[in-house]
Protein backbone atom coordinates (compact mmCIF):
# COMPACT_ATOMS: atom_id res chain seq x y z
CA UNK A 1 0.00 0.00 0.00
CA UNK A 2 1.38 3.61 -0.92
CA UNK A 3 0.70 4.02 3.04
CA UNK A 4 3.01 2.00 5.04
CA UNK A 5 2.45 3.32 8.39
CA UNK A 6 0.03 1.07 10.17
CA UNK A 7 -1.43 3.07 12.17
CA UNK A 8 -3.91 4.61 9.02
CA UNK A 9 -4.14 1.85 6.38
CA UNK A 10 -7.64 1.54 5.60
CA UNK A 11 -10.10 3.28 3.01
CA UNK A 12 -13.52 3.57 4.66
CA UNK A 13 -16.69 3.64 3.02
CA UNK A 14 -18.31 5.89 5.49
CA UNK A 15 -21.05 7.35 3.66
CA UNK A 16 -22.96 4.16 3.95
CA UNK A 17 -22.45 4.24 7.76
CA UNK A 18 -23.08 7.75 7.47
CA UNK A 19 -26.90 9.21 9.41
CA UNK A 20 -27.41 10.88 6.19
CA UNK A 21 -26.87 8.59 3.47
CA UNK A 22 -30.15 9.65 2.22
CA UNK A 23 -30.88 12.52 3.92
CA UNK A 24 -29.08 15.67 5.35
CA UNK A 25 -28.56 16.73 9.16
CA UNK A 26 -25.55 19.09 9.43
CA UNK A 27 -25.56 18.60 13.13
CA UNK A 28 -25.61 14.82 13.44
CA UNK A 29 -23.22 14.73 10.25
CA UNK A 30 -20.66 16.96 12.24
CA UNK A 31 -20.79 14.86 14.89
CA UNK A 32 -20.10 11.74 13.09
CA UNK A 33 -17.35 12.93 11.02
CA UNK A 34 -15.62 14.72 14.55
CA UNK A 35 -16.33 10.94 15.67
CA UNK A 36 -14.05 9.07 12.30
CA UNK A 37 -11.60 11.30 12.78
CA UNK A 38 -10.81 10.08 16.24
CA UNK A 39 -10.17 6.81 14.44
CA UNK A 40 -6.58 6.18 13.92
CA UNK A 41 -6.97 3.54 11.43
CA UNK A 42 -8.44 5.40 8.78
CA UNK A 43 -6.35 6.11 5.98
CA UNK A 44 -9.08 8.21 4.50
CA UNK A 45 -12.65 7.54 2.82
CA UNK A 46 -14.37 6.47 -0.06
CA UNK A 47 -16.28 9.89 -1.11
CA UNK A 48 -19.61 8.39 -3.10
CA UNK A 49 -20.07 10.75 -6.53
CA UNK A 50 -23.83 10.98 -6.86
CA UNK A 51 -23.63 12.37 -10.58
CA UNK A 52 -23.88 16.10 -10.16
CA UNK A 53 -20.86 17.46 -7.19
CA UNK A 54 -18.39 16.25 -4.58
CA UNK A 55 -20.88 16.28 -1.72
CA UNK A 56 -24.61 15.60 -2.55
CA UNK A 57 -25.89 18.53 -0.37
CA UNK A 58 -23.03 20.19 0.38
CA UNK A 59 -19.74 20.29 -1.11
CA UNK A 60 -18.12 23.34 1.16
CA UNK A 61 -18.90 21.19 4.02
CA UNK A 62 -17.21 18.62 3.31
CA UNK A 63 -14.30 20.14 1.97
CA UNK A 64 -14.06 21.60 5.48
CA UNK A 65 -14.82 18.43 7.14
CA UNK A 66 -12.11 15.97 5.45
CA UNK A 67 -9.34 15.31 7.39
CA UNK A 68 -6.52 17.03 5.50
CA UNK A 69 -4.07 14.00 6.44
CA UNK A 70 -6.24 11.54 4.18
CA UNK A 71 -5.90 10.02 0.86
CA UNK A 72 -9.25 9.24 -0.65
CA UNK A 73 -11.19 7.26 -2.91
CA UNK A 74 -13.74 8.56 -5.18
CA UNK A 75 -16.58 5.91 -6.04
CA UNK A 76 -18.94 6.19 -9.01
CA UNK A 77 -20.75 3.50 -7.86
CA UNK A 78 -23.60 5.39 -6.32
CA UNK A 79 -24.45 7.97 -9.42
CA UNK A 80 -24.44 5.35 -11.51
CA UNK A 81 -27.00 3.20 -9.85
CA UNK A 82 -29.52 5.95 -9.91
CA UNK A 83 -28.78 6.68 -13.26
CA UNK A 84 -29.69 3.00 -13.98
CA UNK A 85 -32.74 3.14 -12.38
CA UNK A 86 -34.01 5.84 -15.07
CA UNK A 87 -31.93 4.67 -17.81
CA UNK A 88 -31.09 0.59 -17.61
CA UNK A 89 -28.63 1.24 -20.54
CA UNK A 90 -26.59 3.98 -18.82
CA UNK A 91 -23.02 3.04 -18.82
CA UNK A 92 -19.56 2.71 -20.05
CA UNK A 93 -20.41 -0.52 -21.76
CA UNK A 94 -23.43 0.10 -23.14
CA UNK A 95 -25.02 -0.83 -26.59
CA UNK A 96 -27.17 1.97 -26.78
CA UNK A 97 -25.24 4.97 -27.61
CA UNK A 98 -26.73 7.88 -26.09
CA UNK A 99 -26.54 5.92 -23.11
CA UNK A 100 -22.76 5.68 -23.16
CA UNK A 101 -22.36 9.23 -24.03
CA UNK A 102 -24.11 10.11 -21.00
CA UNK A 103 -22.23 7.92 -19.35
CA UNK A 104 -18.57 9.45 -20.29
CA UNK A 105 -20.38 13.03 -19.62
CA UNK A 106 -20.77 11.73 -15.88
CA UNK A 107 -17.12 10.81 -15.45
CA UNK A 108 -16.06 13.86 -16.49
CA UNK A 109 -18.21 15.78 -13.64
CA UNK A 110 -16.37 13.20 -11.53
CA UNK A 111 -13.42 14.69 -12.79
CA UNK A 112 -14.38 17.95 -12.06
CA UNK A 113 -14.80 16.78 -8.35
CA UNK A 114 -11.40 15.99 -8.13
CA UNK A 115 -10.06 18.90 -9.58
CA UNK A 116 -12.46 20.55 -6.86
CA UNK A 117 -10.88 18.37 -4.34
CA UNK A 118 -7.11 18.76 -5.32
CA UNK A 119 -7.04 22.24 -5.07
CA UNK A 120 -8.63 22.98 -1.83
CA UNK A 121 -5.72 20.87 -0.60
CA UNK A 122 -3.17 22.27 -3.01
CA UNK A 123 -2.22 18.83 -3.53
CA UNK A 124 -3.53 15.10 -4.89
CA UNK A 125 -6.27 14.02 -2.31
CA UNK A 126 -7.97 11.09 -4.88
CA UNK A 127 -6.09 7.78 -4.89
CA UNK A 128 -8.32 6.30 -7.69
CA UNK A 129 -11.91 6.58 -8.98
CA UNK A 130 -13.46 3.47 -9.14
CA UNK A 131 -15.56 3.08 -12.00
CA UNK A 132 -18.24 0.15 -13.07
CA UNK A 133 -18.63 -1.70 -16.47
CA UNK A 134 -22.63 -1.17 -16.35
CA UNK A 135 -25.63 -1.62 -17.42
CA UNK A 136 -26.85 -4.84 -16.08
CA UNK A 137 -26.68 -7.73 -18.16
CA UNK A 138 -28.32 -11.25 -17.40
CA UNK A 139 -28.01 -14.41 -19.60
CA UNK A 140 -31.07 -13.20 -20.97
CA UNK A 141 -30.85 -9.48 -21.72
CA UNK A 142 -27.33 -8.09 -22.70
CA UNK A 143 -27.14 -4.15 -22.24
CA UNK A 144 -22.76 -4.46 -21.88
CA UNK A 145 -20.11 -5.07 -24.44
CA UNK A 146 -16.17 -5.14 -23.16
CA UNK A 147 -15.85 -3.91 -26.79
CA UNK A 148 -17.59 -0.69 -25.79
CA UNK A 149 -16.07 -0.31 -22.62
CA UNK A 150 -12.87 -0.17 -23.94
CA UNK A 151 -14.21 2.81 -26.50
CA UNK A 152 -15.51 4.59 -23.31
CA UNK A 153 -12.45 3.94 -21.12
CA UNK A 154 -9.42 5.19 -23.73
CA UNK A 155 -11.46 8.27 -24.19
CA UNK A 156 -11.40 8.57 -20.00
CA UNK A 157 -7.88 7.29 -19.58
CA UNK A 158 -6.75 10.40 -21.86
CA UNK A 159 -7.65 13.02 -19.47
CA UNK A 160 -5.74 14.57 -16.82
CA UNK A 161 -6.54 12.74 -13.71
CA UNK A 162 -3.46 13.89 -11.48
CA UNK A 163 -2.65 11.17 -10.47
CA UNK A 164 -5.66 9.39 -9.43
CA UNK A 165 -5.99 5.92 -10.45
CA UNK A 166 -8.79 4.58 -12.97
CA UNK A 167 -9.85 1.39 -11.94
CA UNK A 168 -13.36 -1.09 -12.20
CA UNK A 169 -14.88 -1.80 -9.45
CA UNK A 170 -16.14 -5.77 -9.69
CA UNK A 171 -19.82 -6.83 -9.29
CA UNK A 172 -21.77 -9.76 -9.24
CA UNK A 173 -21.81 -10.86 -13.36
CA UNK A 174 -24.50 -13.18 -14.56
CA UNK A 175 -24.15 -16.68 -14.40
CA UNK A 176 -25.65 -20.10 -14.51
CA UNK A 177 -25.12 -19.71 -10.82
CA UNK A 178 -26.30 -16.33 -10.49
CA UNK A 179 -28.91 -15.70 -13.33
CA UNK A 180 -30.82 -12.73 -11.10
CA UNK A 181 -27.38 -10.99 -10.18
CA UNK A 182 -27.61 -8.12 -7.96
CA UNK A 183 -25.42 -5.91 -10.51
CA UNK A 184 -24.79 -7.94 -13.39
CA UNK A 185 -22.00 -5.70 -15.22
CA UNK A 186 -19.47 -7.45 -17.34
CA UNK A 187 -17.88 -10.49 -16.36
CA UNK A 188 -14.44 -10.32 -14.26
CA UNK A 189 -12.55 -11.66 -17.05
CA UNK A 190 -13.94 -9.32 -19.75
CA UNK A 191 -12.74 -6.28 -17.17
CA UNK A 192 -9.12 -7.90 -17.00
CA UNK A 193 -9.18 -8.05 -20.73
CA UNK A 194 -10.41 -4.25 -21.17
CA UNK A 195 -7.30 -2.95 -18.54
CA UNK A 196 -5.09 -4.82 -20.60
CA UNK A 197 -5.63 -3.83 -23.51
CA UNK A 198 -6.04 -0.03 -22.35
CA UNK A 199 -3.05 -0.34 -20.24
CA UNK A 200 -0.68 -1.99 -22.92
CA UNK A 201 -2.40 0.55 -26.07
CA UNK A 202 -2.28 4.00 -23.56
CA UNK A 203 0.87 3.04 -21.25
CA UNK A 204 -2.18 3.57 -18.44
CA UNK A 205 -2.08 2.21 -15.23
CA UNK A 206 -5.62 0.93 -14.57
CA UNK A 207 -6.41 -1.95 -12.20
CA UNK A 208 -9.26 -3.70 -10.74
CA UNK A 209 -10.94 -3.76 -7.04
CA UNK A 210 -12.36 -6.78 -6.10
CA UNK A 211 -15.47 -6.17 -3.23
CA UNK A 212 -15.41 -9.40 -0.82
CA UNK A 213 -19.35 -9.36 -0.95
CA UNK A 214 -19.97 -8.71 -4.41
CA UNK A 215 -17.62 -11.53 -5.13
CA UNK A 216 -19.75 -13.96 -2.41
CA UNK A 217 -22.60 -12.83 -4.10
CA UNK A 218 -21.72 -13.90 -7.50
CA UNK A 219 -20.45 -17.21 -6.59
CA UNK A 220 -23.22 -18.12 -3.65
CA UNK A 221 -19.57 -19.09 -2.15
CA UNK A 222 -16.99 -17.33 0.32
CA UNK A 223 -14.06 -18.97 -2.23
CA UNK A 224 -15.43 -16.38 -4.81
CA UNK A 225 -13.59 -13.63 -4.08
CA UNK A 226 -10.50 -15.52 -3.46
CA UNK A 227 -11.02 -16.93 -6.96
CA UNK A 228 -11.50 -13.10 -8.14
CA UNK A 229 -8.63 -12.07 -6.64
CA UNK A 230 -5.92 -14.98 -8.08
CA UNK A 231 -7.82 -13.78 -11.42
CA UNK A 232 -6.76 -10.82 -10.90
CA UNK A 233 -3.40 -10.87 -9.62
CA UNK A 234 -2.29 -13.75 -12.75
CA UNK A 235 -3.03 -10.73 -14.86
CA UNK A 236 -1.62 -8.60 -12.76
CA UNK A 237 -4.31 -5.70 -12.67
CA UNK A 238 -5.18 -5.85 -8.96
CA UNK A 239 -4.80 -2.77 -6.81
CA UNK A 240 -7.68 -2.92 -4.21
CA UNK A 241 -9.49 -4.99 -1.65
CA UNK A 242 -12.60 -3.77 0.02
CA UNK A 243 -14.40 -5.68 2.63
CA UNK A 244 -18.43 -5.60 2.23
CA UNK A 245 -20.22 -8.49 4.13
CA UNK A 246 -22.97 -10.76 2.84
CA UNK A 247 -25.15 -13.37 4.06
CA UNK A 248 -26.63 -17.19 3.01
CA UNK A 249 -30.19 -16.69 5.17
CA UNK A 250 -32.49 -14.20 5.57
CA UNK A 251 -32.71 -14.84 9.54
CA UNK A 252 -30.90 -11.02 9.50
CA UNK A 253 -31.83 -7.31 8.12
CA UNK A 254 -29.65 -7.58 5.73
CA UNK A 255 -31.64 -10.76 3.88
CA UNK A 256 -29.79 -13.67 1.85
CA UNK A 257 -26.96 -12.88 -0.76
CA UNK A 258 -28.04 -9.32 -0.40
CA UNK A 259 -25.31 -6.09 -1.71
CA UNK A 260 -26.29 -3.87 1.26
CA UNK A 261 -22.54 -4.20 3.02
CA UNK A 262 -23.39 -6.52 6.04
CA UNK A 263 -20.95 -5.77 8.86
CA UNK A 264 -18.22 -8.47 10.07
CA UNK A 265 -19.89 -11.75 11.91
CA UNK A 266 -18.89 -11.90 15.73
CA UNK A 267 -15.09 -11.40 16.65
CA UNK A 268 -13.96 -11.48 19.99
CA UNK A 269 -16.07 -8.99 22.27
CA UNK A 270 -17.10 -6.98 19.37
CA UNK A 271 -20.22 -5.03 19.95
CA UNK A 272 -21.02 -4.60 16.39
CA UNK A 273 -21.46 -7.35 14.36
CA UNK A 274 -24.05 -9.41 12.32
CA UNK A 275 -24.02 -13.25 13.86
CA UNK A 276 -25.19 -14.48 10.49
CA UNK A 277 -22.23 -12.42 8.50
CA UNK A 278 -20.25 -14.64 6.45
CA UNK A 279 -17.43 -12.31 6.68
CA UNK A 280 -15.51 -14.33 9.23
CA UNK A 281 -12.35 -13.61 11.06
CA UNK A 282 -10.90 -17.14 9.26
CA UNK A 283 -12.79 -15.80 5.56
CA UNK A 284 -11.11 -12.48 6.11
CA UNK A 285 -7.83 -14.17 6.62
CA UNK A 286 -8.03 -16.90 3.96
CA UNK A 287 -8.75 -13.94 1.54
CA UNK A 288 -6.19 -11.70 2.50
CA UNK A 289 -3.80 -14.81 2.01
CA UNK A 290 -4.56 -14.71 -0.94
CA UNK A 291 -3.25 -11.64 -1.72
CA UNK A 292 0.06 -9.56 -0.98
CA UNK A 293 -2.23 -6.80 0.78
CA UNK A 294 1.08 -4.63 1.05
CA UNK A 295 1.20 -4.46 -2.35
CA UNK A 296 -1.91 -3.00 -2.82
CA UNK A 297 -2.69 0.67 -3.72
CA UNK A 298 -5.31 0.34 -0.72
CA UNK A 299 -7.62 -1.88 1.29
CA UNK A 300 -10.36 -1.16 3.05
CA UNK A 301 -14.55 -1.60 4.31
CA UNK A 302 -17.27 -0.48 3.09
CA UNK A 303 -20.62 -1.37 5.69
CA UNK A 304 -24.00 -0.25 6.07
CA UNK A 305 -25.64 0.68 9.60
CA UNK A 306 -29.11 -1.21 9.90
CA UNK A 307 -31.57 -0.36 11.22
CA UNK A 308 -31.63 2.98 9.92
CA UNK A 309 -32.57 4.71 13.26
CA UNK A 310 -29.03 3.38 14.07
CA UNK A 311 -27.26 5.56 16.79
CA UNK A 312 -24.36 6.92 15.37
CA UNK A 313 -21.95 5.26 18.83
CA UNK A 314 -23.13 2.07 16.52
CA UNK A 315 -22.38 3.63 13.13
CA UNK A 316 -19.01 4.47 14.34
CA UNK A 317 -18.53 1.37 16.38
CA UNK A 318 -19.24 -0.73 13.31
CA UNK A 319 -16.00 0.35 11.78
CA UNK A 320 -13.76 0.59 14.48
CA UNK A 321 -14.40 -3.02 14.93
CA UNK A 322 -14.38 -4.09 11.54
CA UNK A 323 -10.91 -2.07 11.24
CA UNK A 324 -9.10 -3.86 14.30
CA UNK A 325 -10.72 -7.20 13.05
CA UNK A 326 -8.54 -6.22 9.58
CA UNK A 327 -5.70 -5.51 12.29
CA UNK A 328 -5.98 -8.53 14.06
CA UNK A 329 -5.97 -10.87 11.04
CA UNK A 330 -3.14 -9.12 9.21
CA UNK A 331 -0.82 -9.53 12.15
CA UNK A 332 -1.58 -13.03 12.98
CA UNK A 333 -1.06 -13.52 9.23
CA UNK A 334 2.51 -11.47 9.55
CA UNK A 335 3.19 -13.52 12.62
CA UNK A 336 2.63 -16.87 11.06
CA UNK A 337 4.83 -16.02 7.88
């Protein structure tokens, strides 16, 4: 990780911890972000883009509000899933033209984000921006063509990103074993083939970040990400791990083989936890093994606070115990080698 100091090595989803992820309470946001920033581990966050500016009600605020010291992520995820729900063709894969367009016009207002974000610091504050390879396809409908990815990404990769890195987020592609996938965007492999190819034809340095859950998800099988990941590093186009939880039941609030970033199961005396989480302490570990998770350009969680009326001692407490149960496995992993 560009980060070697302990101490601050994880990217944090926080918005989806966040009492506001939907709507907007300076007051309680204040005292949430006061509350991360008493978190040592926290490398910095992953800011969601919603389509339009930095901060979906406020972009001044945050800028205030960031912790100067962190290095942040910028995800695309979240704009582009409400753009899907009004246009299922909107993407960088897409078939349908317009569509794509649309969907290259969006990362460039990303872009202007970080430019908004860069100077306010004076310096690079965006590690990467994770981008998808939407719309949804499923064995029966395809919206997605790697073909057309690649068209939308060497247009993207020929901006000035200052040094942010472009990379694809991984969801759960449609399979035999997943026909209803959650996401359904192109397959992992046709990803790996796109960087390739737009790394070896633009000298680029795009990668891939592989989400534990989304992986779980599309496999119905904790191996999956594991799997993803060895994919990923044979090619060698992997740059990030983040850690979203999943379950196999619906005995939870969560529900079965759901994306909605289940929290760690039981650890220790955790207070925060799901029981029915399969993001174990021995999953965690078997994953990170894996992986060389030094070598990464970062690692980190992404989890969601249920039920929303959540206090925010839980929304905080959820990550500082998902962060020392990332601690805990990576130095009895260090200790063992």
């Amino acid at each position: 990780m560009a980060n070697e100091n302990s101490l601050s090595r994880y990217i944090v989803g926080a918005y989806a911890t966040s009492p506001n992820l939907v709507t907007w309470d300076e007051k309680s946001e204040l005292t949430y972000f006061n509350e991360l920033k008493k978190l040592p581990s926290i490398r910095g966050l992953e800011l969601p883009f919603w389509g339009e500016s930095l901060h979906p009600f406020d972009d001044e605020w945050l800028l205030s509000n960031l912790d100067p010291k962190w290095e942040n992520v910028l995800t695309c995820v979240p704009g582009t899933m409400r753009r899907l729900d009004n246009d299922p063709y909107f993407g960088l894969a897409s078939i349908k033209k317009n569509s794509r367009i649309e969907a290259i016009k969006f990362y460039s207002k990303a872009l202007e984000c970080v430019k908004i974000l860069n100077n306010h610091f004076g310096v690079n504050k965006v590690l990467a921006v994770q981008t998808t390879s939407a719309p949804t396809n499923t064995q029966g409908n395809l919206y997605a063509h790697k073909k057309l990815l690649f068209e939308s990404l060497s247009e993207i990769v020929s901006w000035d990103w200052f040094g942010s890195k472009i990379v694809i987020e991984h969801f759960d592609a449609a399979y035999e074993y997943n026909p209803i996938p959650k996401k359904g965007f192109l397959t992992l492999e046709e990803e790996i083939d796109t960087i390739i190819e737009i790394n070896e034809k633009y000298d680029s340095n795009c990668g891939i970040v592989i989400n534990w859950g989304r992986s779980v998800i599309e496999f119905k099988n904790v191996e999956g990400p594991i799997k993803h990941i060895k994919d990923a590093i044979q090619h060698n186009v992997l740059c990030g791990l983040m850690f979203s939880g999943t379950s196999d039941n619906d005995n939870n609030l969560y529900g079965a083989w759901s994306d909605l970033h289940m929290p760690p199961a039981d650890y220790l005396d955790f207070q925060y936890f799901e029981s029915e989480s399969l993001m174990s302490f021995e999953n965690i570990k078997n994953t990170l093994l894996a992986c060389d998770y030094n070598a990464l350009d970062y690692l980190g969680i992404k989890l969601l606070a249920m039920p929303d009326e959540s206090t925010i001692e839980k929304r905080i407490g959820i990550n500082k115990d998902a962060m020392i149960l990332l601690d805990h496995t990576i130095k009895e992993i260090d200790r063992d080698i």
